[in-house]
PDB file of N, CA and C in Angstrom:
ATOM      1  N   UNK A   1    -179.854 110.148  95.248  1.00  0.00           N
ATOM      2  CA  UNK A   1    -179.142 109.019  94.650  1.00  0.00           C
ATOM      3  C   UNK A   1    -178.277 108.351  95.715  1.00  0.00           C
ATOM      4  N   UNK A   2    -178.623 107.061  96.033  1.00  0.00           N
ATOM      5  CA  UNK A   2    -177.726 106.447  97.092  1.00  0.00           C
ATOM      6  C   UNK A   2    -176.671 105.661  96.475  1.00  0.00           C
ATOM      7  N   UNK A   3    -175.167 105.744  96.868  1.00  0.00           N
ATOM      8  CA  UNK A   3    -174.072 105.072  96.444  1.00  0.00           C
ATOM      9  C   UNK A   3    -173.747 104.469  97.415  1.00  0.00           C
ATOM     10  N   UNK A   4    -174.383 103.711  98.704  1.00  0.00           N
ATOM     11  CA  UNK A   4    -174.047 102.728  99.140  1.00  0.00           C
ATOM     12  C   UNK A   4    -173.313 103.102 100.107  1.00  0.00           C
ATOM     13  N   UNK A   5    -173.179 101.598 100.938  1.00  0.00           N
ATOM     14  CA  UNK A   5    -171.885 101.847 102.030  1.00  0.00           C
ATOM     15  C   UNK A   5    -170.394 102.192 101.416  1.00  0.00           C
ATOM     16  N   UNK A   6    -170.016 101.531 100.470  1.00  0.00           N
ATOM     17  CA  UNK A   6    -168.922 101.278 100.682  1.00  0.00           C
ATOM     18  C   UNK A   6    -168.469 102.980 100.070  1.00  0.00           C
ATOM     19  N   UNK A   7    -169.012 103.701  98.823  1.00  0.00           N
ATOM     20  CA  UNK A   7    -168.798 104.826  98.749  1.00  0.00           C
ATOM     21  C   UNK A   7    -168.892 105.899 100.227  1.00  0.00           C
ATOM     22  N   UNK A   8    -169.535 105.988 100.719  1.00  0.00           N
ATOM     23  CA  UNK A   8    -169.257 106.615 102.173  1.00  0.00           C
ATOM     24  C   UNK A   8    -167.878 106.569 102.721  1.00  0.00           C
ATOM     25  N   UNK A   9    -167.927 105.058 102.802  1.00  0.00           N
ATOM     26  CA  UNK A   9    -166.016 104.417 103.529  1.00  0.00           C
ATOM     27  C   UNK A   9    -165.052 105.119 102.858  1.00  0.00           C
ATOM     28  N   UNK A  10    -165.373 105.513 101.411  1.00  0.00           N
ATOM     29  CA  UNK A  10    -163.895 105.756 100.939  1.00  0.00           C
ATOM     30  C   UNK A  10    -163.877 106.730 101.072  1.00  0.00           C
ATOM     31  N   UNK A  11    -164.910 108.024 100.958  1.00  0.00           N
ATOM     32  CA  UNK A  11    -164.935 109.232 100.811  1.00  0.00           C
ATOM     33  C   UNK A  11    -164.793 109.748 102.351  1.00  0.00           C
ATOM     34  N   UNK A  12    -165.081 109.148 103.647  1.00  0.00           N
ATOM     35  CA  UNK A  12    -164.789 109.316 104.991  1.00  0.00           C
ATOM     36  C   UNK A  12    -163.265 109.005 105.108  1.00  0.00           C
ATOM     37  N   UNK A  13    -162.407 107.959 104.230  1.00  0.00           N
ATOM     38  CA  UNK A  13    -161.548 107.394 104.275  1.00  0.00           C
ATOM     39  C   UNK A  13    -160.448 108.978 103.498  1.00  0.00           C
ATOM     40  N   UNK A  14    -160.980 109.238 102.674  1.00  0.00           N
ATOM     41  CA  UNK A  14    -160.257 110.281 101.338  1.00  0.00           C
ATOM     42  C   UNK A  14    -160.349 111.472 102.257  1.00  0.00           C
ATOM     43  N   UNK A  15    -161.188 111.980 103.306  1.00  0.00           N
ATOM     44  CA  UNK A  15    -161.637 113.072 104.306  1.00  0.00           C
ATOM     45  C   UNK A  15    -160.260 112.963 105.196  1.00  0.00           C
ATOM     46  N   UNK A  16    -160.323 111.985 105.988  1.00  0.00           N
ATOM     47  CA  UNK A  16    -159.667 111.422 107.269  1.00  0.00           C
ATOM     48  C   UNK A  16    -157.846 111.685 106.726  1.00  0.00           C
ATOM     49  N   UNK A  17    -157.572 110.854 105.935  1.00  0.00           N
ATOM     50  CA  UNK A  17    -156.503 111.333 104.817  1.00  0.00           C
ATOM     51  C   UNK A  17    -156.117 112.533 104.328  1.00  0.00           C
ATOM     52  N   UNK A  18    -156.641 113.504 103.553  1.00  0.00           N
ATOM     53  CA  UNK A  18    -156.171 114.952 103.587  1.00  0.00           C
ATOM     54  C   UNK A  18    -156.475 115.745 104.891  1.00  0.00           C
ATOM     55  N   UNK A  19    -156.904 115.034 106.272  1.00  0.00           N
ATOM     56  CA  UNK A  19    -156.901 115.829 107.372  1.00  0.00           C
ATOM     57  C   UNK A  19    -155.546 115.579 107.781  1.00  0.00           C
ATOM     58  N   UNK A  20    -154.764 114.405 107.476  1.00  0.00           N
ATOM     59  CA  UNK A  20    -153.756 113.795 107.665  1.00  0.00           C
ATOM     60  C   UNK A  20    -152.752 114.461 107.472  1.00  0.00           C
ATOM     61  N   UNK A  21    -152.876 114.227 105.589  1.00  0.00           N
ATOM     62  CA  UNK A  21    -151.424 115.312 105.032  1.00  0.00           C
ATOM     63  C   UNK A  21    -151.548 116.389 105.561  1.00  0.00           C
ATOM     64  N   UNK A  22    -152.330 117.152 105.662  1.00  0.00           N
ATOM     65  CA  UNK A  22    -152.468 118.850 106.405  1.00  0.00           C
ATOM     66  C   UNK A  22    -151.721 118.907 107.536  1.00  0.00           C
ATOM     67  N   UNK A  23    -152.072 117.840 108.843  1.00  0.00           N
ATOM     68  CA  UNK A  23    -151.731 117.560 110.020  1.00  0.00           C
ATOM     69  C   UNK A  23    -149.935 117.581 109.543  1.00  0.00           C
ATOM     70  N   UNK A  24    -149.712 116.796 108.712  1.00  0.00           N
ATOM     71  CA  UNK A  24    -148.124 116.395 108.722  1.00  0.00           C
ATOM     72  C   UNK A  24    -147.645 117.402 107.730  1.00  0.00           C
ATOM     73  N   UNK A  25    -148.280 118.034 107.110  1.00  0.00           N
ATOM     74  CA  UNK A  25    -147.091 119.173 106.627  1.00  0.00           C
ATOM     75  C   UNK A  25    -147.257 120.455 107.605  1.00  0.00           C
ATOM     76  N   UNK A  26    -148.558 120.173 108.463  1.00  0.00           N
ATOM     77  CA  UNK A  26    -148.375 121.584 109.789  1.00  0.00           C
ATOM     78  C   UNK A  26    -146.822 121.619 110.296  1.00  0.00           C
ATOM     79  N   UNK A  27    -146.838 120.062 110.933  1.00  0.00           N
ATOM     80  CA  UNK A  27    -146.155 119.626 111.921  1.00  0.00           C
ATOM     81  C   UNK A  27    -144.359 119.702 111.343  1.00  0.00           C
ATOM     82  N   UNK A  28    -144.480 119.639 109.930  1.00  0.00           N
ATOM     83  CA  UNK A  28    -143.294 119.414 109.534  1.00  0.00           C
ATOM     84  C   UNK A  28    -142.654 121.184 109.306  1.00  0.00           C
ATOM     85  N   UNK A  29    -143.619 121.993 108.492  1.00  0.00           N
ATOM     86  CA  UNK A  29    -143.072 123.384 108.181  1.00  0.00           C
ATOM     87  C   UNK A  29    -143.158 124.259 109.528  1.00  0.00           C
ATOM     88  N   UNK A  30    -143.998 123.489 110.785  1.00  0.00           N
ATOM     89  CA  UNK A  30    -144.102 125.029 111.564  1.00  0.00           C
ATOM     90  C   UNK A  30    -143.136 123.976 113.182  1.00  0.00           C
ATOM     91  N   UNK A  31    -142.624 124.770 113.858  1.00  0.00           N
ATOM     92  CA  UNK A  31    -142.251 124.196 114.794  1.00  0.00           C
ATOM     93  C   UNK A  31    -143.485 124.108 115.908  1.00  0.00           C
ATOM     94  N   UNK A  32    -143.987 122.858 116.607  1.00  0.00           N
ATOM     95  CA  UNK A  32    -145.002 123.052 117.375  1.00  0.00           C
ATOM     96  C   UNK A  32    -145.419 124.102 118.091  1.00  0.00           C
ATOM     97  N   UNK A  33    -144.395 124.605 118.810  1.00  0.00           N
ATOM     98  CA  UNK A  33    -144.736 125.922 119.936  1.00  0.00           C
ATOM     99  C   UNK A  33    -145.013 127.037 119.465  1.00  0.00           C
ATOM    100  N   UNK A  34    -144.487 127.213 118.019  1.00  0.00           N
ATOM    101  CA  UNK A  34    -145.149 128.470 116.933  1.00  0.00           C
ATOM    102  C   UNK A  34    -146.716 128.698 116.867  1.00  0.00           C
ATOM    103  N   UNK A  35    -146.807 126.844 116.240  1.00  0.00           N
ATOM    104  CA  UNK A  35    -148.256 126.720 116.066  1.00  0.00           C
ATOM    105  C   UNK A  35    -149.197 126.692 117.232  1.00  0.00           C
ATOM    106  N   UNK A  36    -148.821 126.493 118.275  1.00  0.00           N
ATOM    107  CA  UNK A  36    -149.170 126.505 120.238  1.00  0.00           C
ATOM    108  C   UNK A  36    -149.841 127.780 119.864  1.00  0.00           C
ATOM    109  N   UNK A  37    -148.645 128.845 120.122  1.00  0.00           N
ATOM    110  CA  UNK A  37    -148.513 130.443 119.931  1.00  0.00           C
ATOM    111  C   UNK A  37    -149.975 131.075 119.391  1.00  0.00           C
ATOM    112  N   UNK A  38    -149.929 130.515 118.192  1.00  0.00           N
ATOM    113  CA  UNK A  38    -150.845 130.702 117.245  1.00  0.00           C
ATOM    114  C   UNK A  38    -152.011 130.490 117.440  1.00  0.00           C
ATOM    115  N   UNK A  39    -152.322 129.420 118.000  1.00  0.00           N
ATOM    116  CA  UNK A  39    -153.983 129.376 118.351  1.00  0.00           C
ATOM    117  C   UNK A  39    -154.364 130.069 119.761  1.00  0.00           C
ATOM    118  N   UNK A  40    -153.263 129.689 120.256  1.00  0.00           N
ATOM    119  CA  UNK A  40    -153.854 130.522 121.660  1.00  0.00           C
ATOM    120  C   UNK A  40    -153.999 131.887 121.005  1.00  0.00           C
ATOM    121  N   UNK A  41    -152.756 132.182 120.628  1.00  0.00           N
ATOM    122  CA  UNK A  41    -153.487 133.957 120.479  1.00  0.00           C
ATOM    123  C   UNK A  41    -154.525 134.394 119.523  1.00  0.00           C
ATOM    124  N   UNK A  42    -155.207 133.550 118.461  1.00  0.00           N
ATOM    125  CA  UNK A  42    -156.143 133.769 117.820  1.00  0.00           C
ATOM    126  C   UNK A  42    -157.373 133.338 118.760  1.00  0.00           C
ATOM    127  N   UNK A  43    -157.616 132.556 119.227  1.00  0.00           N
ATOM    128  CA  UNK A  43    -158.005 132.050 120.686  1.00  0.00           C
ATOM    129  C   UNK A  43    -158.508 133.309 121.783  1.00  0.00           C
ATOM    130  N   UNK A  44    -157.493 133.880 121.932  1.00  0.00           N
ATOM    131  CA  UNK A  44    -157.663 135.070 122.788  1.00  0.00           C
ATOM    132  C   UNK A  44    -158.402 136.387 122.370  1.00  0.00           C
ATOM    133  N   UNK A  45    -157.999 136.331 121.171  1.00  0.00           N
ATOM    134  CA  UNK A  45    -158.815 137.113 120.303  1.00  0.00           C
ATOM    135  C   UNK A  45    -160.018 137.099 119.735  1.00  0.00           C
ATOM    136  N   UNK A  46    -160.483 135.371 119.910  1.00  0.00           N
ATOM    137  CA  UNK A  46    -162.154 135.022 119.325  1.00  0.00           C
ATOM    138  C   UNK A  46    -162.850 135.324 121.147  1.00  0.00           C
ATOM    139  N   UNK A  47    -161.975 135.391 122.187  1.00  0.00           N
ATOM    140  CA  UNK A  47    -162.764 135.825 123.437  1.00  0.00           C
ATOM    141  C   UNK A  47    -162.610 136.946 123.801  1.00  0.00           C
ATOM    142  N   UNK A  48    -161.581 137.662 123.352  1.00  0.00           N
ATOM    143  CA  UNK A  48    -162.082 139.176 123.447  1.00  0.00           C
ATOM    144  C   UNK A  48    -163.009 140.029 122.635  1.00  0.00           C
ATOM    145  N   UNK A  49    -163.571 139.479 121.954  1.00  0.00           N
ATOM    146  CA  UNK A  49    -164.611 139.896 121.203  1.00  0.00           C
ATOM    147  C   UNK A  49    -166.170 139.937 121.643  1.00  0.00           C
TER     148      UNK A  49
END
């Protein structure tokens, strides 16, 4: 069933957007260098494996 361009736009648009809020309540509850912390050392841990 095809819904067209413009359904794509919004639903890429509705995607792009809750990547957003996520991004800004990371940024707001964790202090950056926590979240730094955090990937590197999970990071370190997906290469020591």
């Amino acid at each position: 069933m095809s819904h067209g361009r413009a359904h794509n736009r919004l639903h890429r648009w509705l995607a792009k957007e809750s990547r957003h809020q996520l991004r800004k309540f990371i940024d707001n509850t964790l202090p950056k260098d926590v979240f730094l912390t955090k990937f590197k050392e999970r990071k370190r841990n997906l290469v020591g494996t």
